[in-house]
N, C-alpha and C. Protein backbone atom coordinates (compact mmCIF):
# COMPACT_ATOMS: atom_id res chain seq x y z
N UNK A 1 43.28 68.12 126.59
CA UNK A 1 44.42 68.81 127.15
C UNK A 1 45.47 67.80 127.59
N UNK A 2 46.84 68.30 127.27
CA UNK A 2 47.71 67.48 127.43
C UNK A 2 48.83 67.94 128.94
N UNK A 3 47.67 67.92 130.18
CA UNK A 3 48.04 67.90 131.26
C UNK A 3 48.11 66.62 132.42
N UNK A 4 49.17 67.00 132.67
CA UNK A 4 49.51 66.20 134.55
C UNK A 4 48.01 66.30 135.62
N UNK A 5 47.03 65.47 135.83
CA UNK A 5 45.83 65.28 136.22
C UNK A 5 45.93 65.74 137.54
N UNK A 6 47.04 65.36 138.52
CA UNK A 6 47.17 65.52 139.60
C UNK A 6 47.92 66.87 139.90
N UNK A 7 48.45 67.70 138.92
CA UNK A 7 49.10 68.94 139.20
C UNK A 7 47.89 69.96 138.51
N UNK A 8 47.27 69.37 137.55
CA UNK A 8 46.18 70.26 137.13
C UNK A 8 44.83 70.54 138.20
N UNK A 9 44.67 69.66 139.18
CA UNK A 9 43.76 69.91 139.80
C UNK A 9 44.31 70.46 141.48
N UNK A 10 45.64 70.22 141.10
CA UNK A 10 46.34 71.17 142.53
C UNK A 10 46.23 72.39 142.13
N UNK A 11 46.84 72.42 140.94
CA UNK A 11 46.86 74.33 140.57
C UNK A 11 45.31 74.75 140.98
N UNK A 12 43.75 74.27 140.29
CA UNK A 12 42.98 75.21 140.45
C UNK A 12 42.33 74.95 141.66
N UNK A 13 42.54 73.83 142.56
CA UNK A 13 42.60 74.18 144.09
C UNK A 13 43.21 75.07 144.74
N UNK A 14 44.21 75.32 144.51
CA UNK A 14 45.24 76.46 145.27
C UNK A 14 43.96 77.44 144.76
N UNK A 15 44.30 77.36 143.00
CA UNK A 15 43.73 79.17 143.15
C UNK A 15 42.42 79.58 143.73
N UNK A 16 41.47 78.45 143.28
CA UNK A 16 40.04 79.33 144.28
C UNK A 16 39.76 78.41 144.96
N UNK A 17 40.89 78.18 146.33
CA UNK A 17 40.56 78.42 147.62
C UNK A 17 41.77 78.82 148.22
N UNK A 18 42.28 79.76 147.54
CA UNK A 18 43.54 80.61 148.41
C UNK A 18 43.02 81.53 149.35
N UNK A 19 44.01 81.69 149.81
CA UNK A 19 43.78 82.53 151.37
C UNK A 19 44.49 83.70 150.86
N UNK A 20 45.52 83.64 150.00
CA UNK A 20 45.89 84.72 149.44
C UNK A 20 44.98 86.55 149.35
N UNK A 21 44.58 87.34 150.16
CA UNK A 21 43.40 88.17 149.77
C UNK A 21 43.23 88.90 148.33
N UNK A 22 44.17 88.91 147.88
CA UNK A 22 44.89 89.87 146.50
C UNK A 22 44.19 89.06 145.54
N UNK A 23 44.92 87.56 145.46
CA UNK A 23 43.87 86.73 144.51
C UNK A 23 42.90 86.49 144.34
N UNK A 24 42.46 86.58 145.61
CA UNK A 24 40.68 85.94 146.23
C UNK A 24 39.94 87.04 145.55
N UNK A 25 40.83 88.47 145.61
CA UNK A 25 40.19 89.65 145.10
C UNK A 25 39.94 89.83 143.26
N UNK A 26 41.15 88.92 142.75
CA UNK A 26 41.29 88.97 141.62
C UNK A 26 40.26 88.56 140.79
N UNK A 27 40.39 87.22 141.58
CA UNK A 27 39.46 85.98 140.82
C UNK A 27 37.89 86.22 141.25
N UNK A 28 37.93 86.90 142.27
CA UNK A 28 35.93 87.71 142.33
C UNK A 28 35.83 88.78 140.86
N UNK A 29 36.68 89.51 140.65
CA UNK A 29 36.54 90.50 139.92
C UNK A 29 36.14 89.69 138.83
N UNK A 30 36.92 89.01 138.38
CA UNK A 30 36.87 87.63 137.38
C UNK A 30 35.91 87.01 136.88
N UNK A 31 35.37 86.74 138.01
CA UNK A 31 33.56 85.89 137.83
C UNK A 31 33.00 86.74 137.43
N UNK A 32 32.86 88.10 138.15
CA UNK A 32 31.58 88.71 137.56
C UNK A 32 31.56 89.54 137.00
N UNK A 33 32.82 89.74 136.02
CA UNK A 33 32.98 90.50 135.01
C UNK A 33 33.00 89.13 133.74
N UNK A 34 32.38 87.93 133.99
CA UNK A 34 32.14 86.46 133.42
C UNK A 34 31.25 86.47 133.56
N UNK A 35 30.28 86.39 134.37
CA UNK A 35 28.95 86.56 134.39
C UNK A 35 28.34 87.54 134.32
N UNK A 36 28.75 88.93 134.09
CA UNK A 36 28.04 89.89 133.53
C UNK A 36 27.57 89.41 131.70
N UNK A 37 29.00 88.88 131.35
CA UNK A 37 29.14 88.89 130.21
C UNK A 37 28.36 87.83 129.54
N UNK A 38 27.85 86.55 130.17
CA UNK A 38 27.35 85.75 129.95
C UNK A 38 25.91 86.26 129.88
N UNK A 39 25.36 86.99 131.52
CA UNK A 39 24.00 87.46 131.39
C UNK A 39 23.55 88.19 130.35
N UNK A 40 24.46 88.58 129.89
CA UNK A 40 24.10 89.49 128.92
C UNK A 40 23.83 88.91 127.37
N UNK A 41 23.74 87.68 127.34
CA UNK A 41 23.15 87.23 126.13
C UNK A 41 22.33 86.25 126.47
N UNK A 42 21.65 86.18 127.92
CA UNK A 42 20.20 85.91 128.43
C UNK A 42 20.80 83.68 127.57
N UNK A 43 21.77 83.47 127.52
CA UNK A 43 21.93 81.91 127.50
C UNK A 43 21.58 81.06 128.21
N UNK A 44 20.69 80.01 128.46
CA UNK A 44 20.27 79.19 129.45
C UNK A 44 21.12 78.01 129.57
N UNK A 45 21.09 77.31 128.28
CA UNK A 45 21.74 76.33 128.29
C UNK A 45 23.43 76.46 127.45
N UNK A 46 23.90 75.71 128.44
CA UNK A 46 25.50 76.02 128.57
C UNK A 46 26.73 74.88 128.80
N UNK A 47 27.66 74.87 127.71
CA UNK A 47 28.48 73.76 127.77
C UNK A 47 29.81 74.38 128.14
N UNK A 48 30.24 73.56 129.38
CA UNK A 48 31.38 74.00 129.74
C UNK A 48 32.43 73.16 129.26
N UNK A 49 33.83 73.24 128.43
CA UNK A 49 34.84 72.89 127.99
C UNK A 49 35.96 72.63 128.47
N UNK A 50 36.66 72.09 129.68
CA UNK A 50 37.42 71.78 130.49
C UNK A 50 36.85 72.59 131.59
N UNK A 51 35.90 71.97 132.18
CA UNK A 51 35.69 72.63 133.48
C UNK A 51 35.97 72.71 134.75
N UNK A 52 37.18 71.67 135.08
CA UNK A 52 38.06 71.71 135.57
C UNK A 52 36.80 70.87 136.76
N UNK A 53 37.11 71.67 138.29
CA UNK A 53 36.20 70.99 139.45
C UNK A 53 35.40 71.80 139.32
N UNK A 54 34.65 72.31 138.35
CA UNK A 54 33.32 72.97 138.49
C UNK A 54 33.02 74.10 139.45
N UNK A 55 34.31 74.91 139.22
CA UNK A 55 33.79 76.16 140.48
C UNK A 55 33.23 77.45 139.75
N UNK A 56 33.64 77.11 137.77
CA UNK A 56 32.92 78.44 137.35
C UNK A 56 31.44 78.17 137.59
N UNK A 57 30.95 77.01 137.14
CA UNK A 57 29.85 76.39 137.09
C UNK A 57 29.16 76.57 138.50
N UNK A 58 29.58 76.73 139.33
CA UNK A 58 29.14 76.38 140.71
C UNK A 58 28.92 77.94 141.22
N UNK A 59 29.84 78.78 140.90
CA UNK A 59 29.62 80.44 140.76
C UNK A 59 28.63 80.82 139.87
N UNK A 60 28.24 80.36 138.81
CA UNK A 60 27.33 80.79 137.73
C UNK A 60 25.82 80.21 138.08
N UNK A 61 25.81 79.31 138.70
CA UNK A 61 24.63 78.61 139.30
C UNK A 61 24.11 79.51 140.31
N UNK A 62 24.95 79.86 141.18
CA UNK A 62 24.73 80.59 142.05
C UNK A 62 24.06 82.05 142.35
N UNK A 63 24.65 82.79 140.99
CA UNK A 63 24.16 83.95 140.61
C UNK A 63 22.52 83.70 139.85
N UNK A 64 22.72 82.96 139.13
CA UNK A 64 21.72 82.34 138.47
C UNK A 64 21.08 81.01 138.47
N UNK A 65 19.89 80.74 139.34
CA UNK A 65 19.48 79.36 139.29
C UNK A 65 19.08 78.48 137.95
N UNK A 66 18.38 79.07 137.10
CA UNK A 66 17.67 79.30 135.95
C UNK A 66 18.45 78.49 134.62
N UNK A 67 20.16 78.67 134.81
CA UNK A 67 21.08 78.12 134.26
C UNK A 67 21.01 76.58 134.00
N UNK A 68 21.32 76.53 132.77
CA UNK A 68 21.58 74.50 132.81
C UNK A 68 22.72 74.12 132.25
N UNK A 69 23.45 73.67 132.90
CA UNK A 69 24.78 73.18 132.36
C UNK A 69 25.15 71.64 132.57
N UNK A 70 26.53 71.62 131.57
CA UNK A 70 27.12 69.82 131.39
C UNK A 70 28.65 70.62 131.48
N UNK A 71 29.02 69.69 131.74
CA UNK A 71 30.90 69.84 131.90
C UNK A 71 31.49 68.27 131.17
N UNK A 72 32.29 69.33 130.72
CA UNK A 72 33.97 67.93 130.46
C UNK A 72 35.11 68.32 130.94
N UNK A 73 35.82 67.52 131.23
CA UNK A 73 37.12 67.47 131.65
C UNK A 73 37.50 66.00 131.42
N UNK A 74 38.80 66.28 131.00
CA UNK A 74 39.56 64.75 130.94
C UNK A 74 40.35 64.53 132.27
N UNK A 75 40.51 65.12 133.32
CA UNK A 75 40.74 64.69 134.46
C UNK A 75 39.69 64.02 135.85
N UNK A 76 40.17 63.02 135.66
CA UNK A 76 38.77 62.26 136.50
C UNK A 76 38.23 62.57 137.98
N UNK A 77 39.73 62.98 138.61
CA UNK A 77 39.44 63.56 140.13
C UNK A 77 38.67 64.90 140.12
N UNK A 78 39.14 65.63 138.55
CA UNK A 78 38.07 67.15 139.01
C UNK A 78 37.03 67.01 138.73
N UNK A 79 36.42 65.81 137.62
CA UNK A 79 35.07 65.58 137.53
C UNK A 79 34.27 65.30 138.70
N UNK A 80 35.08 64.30 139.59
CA UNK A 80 34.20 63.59 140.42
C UNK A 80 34.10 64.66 141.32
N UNK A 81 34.81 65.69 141.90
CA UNK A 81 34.54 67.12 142.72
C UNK A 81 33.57 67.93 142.01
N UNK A 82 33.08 68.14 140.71
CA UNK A 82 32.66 69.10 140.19
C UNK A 82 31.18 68.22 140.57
N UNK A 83 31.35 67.37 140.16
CA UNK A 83 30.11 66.86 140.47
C UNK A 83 29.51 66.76 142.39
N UNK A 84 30.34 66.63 142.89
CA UNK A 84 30.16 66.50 144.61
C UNK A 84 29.54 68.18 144.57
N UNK A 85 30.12 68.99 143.90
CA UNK A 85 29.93 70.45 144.00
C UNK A 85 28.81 70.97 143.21
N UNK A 86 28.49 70.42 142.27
CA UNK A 86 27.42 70.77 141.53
C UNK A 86 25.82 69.88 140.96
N UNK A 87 25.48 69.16 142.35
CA UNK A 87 24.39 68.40 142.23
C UNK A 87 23.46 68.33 140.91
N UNK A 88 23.16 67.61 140.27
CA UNK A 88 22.27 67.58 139.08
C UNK A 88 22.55 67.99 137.93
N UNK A 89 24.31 68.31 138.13
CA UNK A 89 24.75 68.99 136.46
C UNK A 89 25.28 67.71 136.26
N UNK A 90 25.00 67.51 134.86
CA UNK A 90 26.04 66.50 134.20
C UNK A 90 27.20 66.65 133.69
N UNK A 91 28.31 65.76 134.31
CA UNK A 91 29.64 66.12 133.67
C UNK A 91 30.09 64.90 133.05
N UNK A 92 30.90 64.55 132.47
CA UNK A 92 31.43 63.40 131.64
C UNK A 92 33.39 63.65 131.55
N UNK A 93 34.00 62.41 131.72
CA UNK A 93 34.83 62.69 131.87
C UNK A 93 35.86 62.36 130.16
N UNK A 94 36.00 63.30 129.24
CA UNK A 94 36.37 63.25 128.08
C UNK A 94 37.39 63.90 127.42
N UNK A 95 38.34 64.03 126.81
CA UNK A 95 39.31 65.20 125.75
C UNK A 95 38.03 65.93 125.25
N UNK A 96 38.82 67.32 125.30
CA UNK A 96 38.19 68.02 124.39
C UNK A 96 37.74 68.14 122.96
N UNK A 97 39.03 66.89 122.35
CA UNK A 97 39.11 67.03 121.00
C UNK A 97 38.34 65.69 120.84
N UNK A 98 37.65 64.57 121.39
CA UNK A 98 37.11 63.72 121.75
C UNK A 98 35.41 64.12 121.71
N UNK A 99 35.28 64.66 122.56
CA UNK A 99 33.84 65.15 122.89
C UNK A 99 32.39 65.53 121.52
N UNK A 100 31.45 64.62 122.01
CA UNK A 100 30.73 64.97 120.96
C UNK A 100 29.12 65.19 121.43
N UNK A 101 28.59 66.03 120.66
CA UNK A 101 26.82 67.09 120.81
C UNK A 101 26.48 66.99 120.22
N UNK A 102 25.10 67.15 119.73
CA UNK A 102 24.63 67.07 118.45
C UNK A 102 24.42 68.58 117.85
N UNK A 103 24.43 69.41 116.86
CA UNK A 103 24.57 70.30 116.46
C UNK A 103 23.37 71.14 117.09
N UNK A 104 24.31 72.54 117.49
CA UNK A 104 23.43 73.36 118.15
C UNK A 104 22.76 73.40 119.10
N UNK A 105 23.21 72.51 119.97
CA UNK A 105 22.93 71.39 121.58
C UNK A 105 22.74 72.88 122.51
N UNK A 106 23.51 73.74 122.63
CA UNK A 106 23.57 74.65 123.73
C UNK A 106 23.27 76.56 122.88
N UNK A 107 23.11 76.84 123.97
CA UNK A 107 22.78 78.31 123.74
C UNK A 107 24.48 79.51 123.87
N UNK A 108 25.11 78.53 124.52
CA UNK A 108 26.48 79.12 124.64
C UNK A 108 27.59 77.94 125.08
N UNK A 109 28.52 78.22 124.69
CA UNK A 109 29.61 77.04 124.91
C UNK A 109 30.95 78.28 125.66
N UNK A 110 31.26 77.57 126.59
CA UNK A 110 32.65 78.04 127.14
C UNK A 110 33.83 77.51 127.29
N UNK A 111 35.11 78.13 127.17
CA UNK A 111 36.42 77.48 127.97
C UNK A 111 37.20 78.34 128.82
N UNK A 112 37.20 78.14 130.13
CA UNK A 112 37.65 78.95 130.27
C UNK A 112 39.05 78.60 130.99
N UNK A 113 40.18 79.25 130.67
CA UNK A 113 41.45 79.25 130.88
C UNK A 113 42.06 77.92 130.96
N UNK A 114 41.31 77.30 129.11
CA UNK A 114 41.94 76.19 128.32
C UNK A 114 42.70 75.80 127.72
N UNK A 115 42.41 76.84 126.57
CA UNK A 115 43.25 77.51 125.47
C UNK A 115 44.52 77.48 125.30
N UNK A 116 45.28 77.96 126.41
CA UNK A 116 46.66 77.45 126.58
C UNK A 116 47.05 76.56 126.78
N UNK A 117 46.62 76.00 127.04
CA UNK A 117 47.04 74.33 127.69
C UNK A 117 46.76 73.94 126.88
N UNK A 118 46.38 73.75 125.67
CA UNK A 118 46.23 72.99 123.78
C UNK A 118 47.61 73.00 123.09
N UNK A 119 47.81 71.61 122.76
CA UNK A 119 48.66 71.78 121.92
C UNK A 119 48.26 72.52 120.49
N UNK A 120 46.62 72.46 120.01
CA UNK A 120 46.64 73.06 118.52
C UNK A 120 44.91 73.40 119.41
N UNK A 121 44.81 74.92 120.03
CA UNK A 121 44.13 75.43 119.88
C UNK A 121 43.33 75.61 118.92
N UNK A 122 43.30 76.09 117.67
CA UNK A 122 43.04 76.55 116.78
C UNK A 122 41.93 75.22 116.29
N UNK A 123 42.33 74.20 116.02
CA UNK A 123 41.70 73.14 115.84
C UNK A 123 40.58 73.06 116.89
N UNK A 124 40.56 73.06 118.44
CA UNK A 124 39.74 73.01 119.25
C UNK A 124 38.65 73.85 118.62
N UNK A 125 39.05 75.63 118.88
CA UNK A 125 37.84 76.18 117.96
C UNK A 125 36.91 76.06 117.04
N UNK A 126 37.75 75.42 116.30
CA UNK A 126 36.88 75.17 114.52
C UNK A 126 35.90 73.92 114.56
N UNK A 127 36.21 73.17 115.70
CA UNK A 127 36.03 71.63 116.12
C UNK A 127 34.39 72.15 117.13
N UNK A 128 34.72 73.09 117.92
CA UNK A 128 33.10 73.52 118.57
C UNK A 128 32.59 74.14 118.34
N UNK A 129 32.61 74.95 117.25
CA UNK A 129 31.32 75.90 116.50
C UNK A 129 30.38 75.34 116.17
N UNK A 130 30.20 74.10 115.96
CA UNK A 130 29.43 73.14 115.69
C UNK A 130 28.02 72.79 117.02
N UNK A 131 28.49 73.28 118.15
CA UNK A 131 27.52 72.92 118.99
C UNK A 131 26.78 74.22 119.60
N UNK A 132 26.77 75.44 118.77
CA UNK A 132 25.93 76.30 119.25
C UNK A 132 25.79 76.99 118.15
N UNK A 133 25.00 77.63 118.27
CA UNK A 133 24.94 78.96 116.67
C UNK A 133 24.41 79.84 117.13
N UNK A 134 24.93 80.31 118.62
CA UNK A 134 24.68 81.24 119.21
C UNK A 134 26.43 81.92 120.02
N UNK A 135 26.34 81.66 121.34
CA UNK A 135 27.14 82.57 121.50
C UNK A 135 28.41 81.38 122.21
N UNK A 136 29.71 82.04 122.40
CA UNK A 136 30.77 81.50 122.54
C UNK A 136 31.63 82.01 123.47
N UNK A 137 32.16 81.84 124.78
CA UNK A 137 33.10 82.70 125.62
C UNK A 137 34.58 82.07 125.92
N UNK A 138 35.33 82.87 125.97
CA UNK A 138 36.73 81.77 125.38
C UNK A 138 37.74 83.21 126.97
N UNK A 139 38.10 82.61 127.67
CA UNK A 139 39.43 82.95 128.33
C UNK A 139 40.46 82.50 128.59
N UNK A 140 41.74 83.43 128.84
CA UNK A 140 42.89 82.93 128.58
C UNK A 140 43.62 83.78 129.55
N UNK A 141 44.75 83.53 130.08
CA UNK A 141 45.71 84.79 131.00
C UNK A 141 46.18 85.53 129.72
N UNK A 142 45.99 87.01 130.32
CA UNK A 142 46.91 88.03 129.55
C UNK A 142 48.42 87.93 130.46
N UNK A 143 48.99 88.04 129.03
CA UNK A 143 50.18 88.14 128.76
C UNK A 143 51.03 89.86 128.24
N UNK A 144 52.19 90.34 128.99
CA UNK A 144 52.77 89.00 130.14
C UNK A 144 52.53 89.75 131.74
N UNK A 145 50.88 90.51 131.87
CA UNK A 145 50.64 90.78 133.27
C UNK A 145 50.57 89.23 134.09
N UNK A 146 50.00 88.27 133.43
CA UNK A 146 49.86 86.90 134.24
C UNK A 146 50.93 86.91 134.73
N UNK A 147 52.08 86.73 133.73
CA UNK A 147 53.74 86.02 134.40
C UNK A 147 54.20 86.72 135.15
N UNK A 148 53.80 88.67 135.00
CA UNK A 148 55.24 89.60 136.21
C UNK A 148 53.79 89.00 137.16
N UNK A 149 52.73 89.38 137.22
CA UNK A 149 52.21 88.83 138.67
C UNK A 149 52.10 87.50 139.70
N UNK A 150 52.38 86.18 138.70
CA UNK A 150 52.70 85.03 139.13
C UNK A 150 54.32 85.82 140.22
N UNK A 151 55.40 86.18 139.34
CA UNK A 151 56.40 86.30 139.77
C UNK A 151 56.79 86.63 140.88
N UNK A 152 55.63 88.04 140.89
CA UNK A 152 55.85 88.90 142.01
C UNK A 152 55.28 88.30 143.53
N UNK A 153 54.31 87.59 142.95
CA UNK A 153 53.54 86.51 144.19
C UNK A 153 54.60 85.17 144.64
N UNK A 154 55.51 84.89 144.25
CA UNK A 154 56.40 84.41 144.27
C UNK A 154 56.43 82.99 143.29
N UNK A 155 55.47 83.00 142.69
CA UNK A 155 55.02 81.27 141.81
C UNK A 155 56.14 81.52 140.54
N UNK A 156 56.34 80.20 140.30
CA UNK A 156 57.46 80.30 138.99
C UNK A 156 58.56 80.87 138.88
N UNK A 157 59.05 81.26 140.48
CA UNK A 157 60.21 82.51 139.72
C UNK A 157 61.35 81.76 139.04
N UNK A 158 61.70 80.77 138.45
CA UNK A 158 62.77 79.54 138.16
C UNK A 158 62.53 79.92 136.77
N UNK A 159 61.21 80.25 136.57
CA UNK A 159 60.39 80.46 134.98
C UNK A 159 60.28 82.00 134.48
N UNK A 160 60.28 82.66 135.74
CA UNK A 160 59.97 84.32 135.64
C UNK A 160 58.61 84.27 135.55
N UNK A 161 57.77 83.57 136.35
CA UNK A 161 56.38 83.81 136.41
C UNK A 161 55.58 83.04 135.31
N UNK A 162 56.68 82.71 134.50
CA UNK A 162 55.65 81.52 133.24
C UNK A 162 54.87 79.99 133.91
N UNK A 163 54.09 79.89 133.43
CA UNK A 163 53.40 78.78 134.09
C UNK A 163 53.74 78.11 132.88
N UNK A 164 53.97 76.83 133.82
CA UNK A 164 55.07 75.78 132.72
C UNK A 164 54.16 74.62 131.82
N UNK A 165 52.66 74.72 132.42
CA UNK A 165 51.43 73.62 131.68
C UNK A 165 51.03 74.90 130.38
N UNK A 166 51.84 75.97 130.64
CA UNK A 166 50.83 76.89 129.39
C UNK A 166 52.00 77.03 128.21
N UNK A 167 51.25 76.37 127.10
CA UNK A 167 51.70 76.15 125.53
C UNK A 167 51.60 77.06 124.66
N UNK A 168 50.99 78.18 125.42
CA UNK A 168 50.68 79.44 124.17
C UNK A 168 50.52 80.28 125.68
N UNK A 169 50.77 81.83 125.11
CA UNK A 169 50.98 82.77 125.51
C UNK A 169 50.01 84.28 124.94
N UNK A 170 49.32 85.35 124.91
CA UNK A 170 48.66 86.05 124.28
C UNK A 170 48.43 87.22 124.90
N UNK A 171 49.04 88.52 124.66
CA UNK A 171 48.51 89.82 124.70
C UNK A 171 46.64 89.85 124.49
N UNK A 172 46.44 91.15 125.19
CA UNK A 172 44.78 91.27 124.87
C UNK A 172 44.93 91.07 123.14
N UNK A 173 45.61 92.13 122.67
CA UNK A 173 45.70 91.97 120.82
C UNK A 173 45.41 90.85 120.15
N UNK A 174 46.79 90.30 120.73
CA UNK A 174 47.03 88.77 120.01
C UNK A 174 45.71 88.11 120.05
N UNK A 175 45.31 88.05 121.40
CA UNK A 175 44.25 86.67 121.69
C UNK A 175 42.69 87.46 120.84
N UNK A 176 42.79 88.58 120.80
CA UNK A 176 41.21 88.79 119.71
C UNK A 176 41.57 88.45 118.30
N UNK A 177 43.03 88.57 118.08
CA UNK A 177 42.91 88.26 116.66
C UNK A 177 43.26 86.90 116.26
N UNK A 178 43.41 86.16 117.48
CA UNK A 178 43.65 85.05 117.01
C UNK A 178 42.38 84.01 117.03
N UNK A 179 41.20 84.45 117.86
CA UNK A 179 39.71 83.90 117.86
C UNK A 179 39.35 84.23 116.31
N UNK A 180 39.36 86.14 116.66
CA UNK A 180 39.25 86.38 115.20
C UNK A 180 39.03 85.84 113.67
N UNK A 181 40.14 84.54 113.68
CA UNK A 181 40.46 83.68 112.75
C UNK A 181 38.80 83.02 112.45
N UNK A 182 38.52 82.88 113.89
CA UNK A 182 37.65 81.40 113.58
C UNK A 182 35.87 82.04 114.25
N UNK A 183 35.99 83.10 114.69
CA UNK A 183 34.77 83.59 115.32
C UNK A 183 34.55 85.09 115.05
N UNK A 184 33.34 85.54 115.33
CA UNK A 184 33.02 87.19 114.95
C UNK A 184 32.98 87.67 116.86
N UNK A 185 34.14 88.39 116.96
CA UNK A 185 34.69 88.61 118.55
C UNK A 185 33.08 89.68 118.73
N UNK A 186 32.50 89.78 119.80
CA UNK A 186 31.61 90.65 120.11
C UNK A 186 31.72 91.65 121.05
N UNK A 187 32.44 91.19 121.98
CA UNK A 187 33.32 92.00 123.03
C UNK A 187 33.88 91.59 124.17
N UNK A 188 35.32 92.48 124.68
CA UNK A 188 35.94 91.95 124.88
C UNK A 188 36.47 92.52 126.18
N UNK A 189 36.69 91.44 127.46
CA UNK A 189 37.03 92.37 128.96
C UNK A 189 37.90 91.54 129.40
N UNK A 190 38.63 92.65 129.90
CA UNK A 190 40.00 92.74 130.84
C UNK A 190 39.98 92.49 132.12
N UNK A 191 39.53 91.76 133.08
CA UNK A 191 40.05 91.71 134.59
C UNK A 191 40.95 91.25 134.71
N UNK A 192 42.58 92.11 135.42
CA UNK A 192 43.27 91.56 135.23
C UNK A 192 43.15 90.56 136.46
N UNK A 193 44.29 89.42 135.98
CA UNK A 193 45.08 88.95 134.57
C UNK A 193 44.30 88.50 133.72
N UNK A 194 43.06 88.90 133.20
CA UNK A 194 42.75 87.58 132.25
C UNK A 194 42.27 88.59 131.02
N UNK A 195 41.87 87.57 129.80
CA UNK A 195 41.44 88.17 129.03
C UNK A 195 39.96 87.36 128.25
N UNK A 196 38.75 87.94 128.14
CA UNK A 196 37.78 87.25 128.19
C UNK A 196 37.07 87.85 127.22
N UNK A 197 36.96 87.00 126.21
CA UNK A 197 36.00 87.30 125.03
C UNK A 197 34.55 86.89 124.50
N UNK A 198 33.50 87.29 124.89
CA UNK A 198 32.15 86.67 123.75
C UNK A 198 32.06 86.84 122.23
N UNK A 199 31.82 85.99 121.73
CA UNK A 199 31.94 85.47 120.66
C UNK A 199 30.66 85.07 119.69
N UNK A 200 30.55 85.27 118.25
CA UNK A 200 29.41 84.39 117.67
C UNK A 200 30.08 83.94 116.47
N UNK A 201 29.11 83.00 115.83
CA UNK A 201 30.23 82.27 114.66
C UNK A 201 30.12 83.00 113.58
């Protein structure tokens, strides 16, 4: 990802540990309409794909002890938090397009709210099918409820609610048919704002 290290790890500090209640409310709905979706293909082992400071990881642990996960991120300050936060997971600090497994390493691979922030998404995809031959979960903000609600919360209004690190943009539509391309979509949920798909190859 071709982000600002120190604004990338302000943004997902703000968001889950806002005081905000609306968000706090959002982003619960979020997880465990993420971890429903995950439980539900009984995956143990699990590679997380920009995992930023490890708070999905640290929520998913939580629900589930049983879980085994690794993280990447190419930002070094959220590694070294994800790790303060998530004792005994391994994280490595790497590009996505960098990163390498040996084929079929995990039972499920994730990114979640990556995707945009790629200059050539599309490539990322085709690039990690390779490390599972099982299942795949990919989220992204729907578009454009993300931007009027950034707006209305007052973030971005200079932008109209666009978040200015995001390089791509996607309706629920768009974003199934654009996995579509490269994965067999299995199903697909809405908490807003986001849009969250499981996947197999």
């Amino acid at each position: 990802m071709r982000t600002s290290p120190s604004c990338k790890i302000s943004r997902n500090l703000q968001k889950y540990e806002t005081k905000n209640i609306i968000l706090r409310k959002l982003i619960s709905l979020f997880l465990i309409k993420l971890s429903n979706l995950i439980g539900s293909t009984e995956a143990i082992n699990i590679l997380d794909l920009g995992c930023g400071e490890g708070f999905v990881i640290k929520y998913l642990r939580d629900i589930n002890s049983n879980l085994k996960f690794e993280g990447v991120d190419i930002n070094v300050a959220a590694v070294d938090l994800a790790k303060k936060m998530n004792p005994g997971v391994n994280f490595q600090r790497n590009d996505i397009n960098e990163v390498q497994y040996n084929v079929n390493s995990f039972d499920l691979v994730m990114l979640i709210e990556v995707l945009e922030h790629l200059e050539d998404p599309g490539v990322v995809l085709n690039e990690i099918k390779k490390f599972s031959n099982k299942y795949f979960v990919f989220s992204v903000p729907c578009e454009p409820f993300f931007s009027i609600a950034n707006f209305l919360r007052g973030k971005n209004i200079l932008r109209w609610g666009n978040d200015p690190e995001h390089l791509h943009k996607w309706s629920r539509n768009q974003f199934v048919a654009f996995v579509g391309k490269y994965y067999s979509v299995l199903k697909v949920v809405c908490p807003f704002p986001w849009i969250i798909v499981l996947c197999r190859k």
